[in-house]
N, C-alpha and C. Protein backbone atom coordinates (compact mmCIF):
# COMPACT_ATOMS: atom_id res chain seq x y z
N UNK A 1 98.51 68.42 141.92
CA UNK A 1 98.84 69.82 142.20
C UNK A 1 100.19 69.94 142.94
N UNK A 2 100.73 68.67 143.99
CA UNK A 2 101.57 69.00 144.33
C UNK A 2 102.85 68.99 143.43
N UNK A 3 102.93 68.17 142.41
CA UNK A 3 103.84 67.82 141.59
C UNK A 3 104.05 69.25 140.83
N UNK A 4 102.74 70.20 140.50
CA UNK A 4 103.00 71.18 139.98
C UNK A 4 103.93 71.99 140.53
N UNK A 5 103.64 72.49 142.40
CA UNK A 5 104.58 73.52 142.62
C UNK A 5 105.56 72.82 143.02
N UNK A 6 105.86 71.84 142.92
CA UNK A 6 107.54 71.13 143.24
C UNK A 6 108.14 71.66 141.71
N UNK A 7 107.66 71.30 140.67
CA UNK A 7 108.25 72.09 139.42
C UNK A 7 108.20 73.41 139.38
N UNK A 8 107.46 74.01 139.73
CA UNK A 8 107.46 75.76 140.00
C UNK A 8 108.67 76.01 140.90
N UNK A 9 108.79 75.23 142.48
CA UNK A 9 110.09 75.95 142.95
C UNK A 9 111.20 75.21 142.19
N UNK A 10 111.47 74.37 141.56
CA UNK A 10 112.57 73.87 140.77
C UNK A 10 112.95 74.90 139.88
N UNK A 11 111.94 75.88 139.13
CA UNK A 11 112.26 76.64 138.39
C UNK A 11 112.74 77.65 138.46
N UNK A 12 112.27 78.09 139.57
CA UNK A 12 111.87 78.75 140.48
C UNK A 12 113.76 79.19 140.87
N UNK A 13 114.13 78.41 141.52
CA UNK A 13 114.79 77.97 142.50
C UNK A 13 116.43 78.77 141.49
N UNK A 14 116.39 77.24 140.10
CA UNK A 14 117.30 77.33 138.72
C UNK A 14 117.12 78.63 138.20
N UNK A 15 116.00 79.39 138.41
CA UNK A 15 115.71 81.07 137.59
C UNK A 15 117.03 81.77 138.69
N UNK A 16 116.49 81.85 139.81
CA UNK A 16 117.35 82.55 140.55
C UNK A 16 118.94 82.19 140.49
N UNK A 17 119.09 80.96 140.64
CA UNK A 17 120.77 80.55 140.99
C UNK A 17 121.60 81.10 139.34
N UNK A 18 120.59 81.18 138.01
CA UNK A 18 120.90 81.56 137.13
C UNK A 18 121.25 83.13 137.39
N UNK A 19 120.63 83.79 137.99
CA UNK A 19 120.51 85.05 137.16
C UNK A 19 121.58 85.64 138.87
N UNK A 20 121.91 84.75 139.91
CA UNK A 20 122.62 85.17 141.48
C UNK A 20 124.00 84.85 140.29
N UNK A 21 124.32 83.87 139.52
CA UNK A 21 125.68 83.45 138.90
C UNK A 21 126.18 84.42 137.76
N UNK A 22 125.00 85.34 137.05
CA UNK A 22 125.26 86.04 135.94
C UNK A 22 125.46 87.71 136.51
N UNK A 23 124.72 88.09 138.14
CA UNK A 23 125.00 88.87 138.65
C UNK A 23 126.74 88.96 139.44
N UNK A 24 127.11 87.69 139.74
CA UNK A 24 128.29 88.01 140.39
C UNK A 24 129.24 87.88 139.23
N UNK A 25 129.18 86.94 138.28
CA UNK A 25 130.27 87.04 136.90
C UNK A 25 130.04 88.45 136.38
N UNK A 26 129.15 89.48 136.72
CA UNK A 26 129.18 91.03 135.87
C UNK A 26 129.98 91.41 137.18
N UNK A 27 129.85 91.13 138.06
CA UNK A 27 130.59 92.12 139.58
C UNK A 27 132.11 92.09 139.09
N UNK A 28 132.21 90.30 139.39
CA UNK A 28 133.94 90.24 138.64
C UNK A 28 134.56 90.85 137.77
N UNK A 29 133.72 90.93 136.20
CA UNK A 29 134.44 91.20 135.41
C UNK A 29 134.25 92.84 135.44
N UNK A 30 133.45 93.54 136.07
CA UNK A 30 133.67 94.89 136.47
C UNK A 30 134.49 95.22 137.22
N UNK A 31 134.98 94.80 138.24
CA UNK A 31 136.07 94.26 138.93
C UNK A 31 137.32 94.60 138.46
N UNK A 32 137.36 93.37 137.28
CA UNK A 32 138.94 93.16 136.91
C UNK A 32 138.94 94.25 135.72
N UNK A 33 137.73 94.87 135.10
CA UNK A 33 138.39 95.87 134.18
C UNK A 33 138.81 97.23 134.61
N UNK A 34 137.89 97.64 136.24
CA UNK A 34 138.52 98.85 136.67
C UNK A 34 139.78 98.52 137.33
N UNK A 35 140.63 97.23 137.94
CA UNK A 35 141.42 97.29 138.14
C UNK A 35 142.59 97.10 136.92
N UNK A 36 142.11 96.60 135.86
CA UNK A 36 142.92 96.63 134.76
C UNK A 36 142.93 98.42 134.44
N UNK A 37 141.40 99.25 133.94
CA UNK A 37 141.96 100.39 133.97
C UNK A 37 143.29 101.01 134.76
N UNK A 38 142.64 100.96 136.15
CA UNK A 38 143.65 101.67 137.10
C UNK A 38 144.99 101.41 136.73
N UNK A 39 145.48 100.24 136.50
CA UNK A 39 147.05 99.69 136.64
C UNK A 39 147.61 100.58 135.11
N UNK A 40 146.60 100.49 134.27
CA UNK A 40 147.21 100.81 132.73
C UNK A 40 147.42 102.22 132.94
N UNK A 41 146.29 102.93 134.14
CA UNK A 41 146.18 105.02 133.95
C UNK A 41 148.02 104.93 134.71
N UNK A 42 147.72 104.33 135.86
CA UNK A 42 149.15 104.47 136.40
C UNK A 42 150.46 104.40 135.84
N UNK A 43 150.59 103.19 134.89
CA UNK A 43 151.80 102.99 134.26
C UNK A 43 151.80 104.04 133.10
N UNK A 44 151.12 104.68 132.57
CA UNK A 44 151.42 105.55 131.81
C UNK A 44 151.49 107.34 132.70
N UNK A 45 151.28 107.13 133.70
CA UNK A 45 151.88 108.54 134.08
C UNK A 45 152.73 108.18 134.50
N UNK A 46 153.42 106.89 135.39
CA UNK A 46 154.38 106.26 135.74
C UNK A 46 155.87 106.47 134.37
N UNK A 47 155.47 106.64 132.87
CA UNK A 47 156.27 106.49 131.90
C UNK A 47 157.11 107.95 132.24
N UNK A 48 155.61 109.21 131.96
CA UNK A 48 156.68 110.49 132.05
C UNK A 48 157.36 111.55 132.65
């Protein structure tokens, strides 16, 4: 039984660090596209 929940928090453990790594790579790339928006709204009122 103990061998069981040593594999449960292993999974356990890999579920989370998966889904803490796929939450901050969506932060980033939300991130860099509103700052990509912003720079592109600017340079085009910046044109006229």
């Amino acid at each position: 039984m103990v061998h069981l929940s040593v594999a449960i928090a292993r999974f356990a453990e890999t579920l989370f660090w998966g889904i803490a790594q796929a939450a901050g790579l969506a932060l980033i790339g939300g991130a860099l596209a509103i700052a990509a928006l912003l720079i592109g709204w600017r340079l085009m009122h910046r044109r006229r």
